[in-house]
Protein backbone atom coordinates (compact mmCIF):
# COMPACT_ATOMS: atom_id res chain seq x y z
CA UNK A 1 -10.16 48.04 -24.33
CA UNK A 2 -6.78 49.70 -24.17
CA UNK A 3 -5.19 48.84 -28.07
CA UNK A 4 -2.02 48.09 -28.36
CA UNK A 5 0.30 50.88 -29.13
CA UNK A 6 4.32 51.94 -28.89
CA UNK A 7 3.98 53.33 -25.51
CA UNK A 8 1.83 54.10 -22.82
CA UNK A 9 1.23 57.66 -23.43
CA UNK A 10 0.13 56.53 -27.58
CA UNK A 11 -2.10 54.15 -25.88
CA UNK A 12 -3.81 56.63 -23.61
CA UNK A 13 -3.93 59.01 -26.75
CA UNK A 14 -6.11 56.62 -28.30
CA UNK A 15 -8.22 55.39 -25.21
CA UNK A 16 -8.94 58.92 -24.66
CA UNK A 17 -10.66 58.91 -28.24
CA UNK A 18 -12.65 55.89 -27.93
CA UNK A 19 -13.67 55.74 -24.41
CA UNK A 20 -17.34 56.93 -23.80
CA UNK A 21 -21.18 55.95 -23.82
CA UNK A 22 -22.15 53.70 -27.05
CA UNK A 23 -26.03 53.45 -27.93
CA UNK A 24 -24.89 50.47 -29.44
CA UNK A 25 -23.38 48.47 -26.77
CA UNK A 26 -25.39 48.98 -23.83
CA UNK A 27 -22.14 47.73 -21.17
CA UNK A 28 -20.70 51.25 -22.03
CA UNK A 29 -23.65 52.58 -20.08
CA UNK A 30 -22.11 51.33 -17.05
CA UNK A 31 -18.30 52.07 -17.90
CA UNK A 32 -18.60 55.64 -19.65
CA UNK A 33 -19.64 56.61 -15.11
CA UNK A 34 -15.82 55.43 -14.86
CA UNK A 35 -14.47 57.84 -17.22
CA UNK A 36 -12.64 60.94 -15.55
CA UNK A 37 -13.53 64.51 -15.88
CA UNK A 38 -10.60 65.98 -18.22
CA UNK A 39 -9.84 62.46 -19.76
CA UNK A 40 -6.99 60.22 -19.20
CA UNK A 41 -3.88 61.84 -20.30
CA UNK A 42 -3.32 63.75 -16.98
CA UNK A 43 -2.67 60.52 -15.75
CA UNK A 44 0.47 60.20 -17.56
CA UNK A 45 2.59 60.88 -14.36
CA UNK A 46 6.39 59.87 -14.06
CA UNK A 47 6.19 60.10 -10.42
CA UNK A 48 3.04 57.74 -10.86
CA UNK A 49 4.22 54.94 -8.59
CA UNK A 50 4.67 56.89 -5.65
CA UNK A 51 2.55 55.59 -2.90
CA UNK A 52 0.86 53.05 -4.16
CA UNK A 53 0.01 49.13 -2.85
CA UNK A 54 1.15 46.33 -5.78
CA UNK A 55 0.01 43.57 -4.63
CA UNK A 56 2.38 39.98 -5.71
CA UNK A 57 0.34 36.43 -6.30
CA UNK A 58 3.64 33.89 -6.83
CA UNK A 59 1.91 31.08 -7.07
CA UNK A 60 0.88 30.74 -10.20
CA UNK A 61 1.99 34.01 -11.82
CA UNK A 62 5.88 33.90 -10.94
CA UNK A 63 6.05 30.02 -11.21
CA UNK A 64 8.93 30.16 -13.84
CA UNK A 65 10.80 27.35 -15.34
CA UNK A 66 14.37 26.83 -13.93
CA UNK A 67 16.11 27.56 -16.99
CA UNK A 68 14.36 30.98 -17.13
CA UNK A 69 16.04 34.17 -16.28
CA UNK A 70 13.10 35.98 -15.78
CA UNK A 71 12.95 35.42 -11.99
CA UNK A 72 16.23 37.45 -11.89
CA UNK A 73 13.99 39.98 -14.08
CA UNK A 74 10.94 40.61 -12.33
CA UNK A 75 12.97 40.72 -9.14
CA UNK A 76 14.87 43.56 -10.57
CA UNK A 77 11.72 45.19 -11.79
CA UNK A 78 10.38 44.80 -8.18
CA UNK A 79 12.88 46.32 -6.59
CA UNK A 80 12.40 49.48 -10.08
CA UNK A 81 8.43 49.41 -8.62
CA UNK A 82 10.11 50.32 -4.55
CA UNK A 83 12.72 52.76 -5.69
CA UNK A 84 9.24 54.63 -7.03
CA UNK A 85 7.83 54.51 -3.39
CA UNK A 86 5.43 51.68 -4.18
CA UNK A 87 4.43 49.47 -1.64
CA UNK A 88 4.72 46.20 -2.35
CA UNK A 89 2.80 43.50 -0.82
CA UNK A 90 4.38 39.85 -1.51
CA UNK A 91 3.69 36.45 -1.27
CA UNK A 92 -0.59 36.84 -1.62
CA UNK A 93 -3.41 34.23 -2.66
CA UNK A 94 -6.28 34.37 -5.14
CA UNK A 95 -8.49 31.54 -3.04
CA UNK A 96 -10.52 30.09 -6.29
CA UNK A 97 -7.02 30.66 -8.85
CA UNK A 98 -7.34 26.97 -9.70
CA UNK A 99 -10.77 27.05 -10.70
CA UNK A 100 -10.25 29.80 -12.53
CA UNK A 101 -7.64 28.66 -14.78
CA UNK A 102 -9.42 24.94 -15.00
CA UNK A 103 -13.13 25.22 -15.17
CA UNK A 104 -14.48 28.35 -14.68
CA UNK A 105 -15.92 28.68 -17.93
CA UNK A 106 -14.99 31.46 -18.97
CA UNK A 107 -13.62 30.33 -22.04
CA UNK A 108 -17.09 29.55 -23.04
CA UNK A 109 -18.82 32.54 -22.15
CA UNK A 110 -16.03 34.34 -24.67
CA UNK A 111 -17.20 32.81 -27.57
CA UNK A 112 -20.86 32.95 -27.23
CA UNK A 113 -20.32 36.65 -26.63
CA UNK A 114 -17.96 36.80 -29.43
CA UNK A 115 -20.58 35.02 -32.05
CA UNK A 116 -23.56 36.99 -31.10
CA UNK A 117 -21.77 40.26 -31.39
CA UNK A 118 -19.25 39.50 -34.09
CA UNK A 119 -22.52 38.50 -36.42
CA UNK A 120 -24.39 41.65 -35.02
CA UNK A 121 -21.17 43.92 -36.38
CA UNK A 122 -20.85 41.94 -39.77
CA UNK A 123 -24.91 42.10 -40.16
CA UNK A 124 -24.65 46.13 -40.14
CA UNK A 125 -21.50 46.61 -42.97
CA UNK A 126 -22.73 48.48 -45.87
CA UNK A 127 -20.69 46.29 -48.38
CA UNK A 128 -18.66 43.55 -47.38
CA UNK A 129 -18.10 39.48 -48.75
CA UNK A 130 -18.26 38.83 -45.27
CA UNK A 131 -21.98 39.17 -43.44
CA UNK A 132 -21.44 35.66 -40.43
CA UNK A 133 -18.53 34.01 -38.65
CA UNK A 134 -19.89 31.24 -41.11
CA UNK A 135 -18.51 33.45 -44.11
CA UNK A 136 -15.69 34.66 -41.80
CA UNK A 137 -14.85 30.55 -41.20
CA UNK A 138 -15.26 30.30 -45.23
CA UNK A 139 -13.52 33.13 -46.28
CA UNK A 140 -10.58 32.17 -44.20
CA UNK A 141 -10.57 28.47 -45.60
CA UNK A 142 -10.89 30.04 -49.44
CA UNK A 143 -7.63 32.28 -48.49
CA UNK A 144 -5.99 29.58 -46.25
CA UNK A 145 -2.45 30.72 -47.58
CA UNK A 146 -2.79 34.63 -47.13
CA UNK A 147 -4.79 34.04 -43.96
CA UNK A 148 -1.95 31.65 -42.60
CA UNK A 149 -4.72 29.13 -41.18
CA UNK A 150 -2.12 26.25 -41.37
CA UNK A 151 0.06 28.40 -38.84
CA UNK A 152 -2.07 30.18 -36.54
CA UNK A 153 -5.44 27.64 -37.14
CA UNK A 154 -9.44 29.32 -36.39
CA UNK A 155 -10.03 27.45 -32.94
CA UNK A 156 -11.51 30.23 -31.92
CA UNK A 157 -14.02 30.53 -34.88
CA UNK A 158 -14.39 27.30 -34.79
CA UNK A 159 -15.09 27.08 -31.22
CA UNK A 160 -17.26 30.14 -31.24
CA UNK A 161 -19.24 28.71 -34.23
CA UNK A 162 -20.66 25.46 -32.55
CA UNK A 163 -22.02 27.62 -29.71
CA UNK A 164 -25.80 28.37 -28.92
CA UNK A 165 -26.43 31.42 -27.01
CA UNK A 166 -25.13 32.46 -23.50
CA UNK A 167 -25.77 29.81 -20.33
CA UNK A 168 -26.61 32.48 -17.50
CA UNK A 169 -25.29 29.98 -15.03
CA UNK A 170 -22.02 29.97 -16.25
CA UNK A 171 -22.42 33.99 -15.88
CA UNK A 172 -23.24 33.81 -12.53
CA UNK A 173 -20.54 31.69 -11.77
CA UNK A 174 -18.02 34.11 -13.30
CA UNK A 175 -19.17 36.32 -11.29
CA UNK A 176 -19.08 34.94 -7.77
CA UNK A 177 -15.85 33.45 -8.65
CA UNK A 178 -14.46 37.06 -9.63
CA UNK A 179 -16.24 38.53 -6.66
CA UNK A 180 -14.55 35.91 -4.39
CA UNK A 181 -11.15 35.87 -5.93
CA UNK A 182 -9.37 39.18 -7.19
CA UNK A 183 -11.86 41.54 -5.91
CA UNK A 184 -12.01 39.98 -2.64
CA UNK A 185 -8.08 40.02 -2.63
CA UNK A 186 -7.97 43.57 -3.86
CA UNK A 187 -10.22 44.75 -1.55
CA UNK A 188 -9.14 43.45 1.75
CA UNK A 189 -5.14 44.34 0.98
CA UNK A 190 -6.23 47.83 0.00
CA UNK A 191 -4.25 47.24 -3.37
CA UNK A 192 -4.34 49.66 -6.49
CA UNK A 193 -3.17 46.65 -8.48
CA UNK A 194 -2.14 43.58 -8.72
CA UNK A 195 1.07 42.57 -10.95
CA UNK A 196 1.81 39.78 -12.74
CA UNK A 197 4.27 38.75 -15.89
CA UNK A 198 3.10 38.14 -19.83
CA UNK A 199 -0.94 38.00 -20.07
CA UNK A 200 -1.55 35.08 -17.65
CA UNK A 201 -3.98 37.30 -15.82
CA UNK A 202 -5.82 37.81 -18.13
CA UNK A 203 -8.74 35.30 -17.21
CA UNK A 204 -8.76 36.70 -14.12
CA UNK A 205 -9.19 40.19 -15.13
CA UNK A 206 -11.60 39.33 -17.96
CA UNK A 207 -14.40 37.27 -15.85
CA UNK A 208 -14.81 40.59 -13.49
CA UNK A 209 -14.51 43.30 -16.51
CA UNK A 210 -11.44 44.79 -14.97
CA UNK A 211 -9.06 46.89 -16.87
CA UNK A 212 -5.56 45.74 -16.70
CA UNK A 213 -2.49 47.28 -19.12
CA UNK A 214 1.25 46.04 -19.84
CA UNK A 215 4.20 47.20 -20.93
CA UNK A 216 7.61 45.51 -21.51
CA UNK A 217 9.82 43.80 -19.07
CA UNK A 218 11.97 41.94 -20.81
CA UNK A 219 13.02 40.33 -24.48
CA UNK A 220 13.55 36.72 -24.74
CA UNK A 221 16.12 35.53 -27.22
CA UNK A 222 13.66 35.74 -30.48
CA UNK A 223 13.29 39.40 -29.79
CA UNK A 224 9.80 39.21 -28.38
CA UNK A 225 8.94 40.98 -25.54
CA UNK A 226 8.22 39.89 -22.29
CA UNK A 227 5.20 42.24 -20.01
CA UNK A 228 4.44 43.32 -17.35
CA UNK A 229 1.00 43.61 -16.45
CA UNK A 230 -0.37 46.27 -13.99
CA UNK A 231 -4.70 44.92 -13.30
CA UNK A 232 -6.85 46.95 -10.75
CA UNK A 233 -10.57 46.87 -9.84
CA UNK A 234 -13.08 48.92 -12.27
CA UNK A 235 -12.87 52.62 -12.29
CA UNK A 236 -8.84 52.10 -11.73
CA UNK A 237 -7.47 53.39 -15.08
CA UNK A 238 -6.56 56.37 -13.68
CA UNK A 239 -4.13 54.64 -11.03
CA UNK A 240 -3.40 52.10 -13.36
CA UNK A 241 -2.05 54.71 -16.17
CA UNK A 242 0.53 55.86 -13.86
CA UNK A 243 2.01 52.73 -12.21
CA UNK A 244 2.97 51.40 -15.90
CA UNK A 245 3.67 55.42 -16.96
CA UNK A 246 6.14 55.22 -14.14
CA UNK A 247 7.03 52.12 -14.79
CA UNK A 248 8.08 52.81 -18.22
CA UNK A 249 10.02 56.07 -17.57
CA UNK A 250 12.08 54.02 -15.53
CA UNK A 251 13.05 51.46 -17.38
CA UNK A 252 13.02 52.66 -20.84
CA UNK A 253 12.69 48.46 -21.81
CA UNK A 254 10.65 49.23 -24.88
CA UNK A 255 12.94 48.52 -28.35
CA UNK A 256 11.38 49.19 -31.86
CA UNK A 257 10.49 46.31 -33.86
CA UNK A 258 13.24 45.16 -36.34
CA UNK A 259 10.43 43.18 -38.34
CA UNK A 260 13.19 40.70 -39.38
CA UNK A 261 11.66 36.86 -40.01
């Protein structure tokens, strides 16, 4: 996991610190064979976007309301993404998108996870109030006011909480569905990503394991930004670090934060 950071070169500073094998957490076995000889930082390439196939899903990624200016936006950006000699390739389908988004269970499968491994890393602190989610749950409630539960809520906890262990079906079904959907898509247009606005990828990323990384497109009228997400098949960082390097050079979108209320 990429953190979030001020740019993408801080960002690839620390992934280039954290990547690697943990005994820990056996799925770094399989993703430490992804990391590149050298690290990640020679990635950082302004001429990054040169060549490559981006690869557009419209429906349901650029669906915007008609109020919204950020059509006008991303076209802009698209036409930022061709002036760096990337290939674009418009108008294409994920086949099982709907299912995805509606009942693919994924959102189930991320809290199991998240309870089992949350209570392993609580279960290991040398000194801490905290040892389950149940304390986490408590301690939240206790603090309500400092934790700001009445504005942000613990759904998640909650959520996570009431689970019992990991259905394997639903795993399998993540899979084919990811196997079947972006891969498939990936695959047979030859794309080194796919982009898409804000985080609504992120399902579809997050059921296959694939690394995806954003940087900002646009403010809206509270200051907040507005991404742009570059996603790509495992073992892409690499390609993926310079289409949003490239991307950022170009557009120089990134403000700091004022921090005002």
């Amino acid at each position: 996991m990429i953190p979030i950071c001020r740019t993408v070169s801080d960002a690839i500073e620390v992934l280039d610190v954290i990547v690697g094998f943990d005994h820990r957490d056996e799925a770094t076995r399989t993703a430490s064979k992804y990391k590149p000889r050298g690290g990640y930082k020679q990635f950082l390439n302004a001429n990054g976007l040169k060549g490559k196939r981006l690869g557009i899903v419209r429906n349901p990624f650029f669906m915007f309301e008609n109020v919204s200016v950020l059509p006008q936006v991303f076209e802009h950006h698209f036409h930022t993404l061709r002036q760096g000699d990337a290939i674009l390739v418009d108008n294409l389908e994920i086949a099982n998108i709907d299912v995805i988004f509606s009942s693919s269970g994924e959102e189930a499968a991320l809290e199991a996870e998240f309870k089992i491994f949350l209570n392993a890393y609580l279960k290991e602190l040398v000194a801490s109030p905290v040892r389950t989610l149940s304390d986490m749950i408590a301690f939240n409630n206790k603090f309500s006011h400092l934790e700001k539960i009445k504005e942000y809520g613990q759904d998640i906890l909650l959520g996570a909480k009431a689970t019992n262990g990991i259905n394997k079906k639903t795993l399998l079904k993540l899979a084919s569905l990811s196997k079947n959907g972006f891969e498939k898509l990936t695959k047979e247009h030859k794309l080194d990503a796919l982009v898409t606005p804000g985080s609504d990828i992120s399902p579809v990323l997050a059921i296959g394991g694939f690394p995806g990384i954003s940087v900002p497109a646009e403010y809206d009228n509270k200051g907040i930004p507005v991404g742009i997400c570059f996603g790509g098949l495992k073992g892409s960082e690499p390609k993926l670090i310079e289409i949003a390097y490239s991307f950022e050079q170009a557009t120089k979108i990134r403000k700091p934060p004022s921090f005002k209320p």
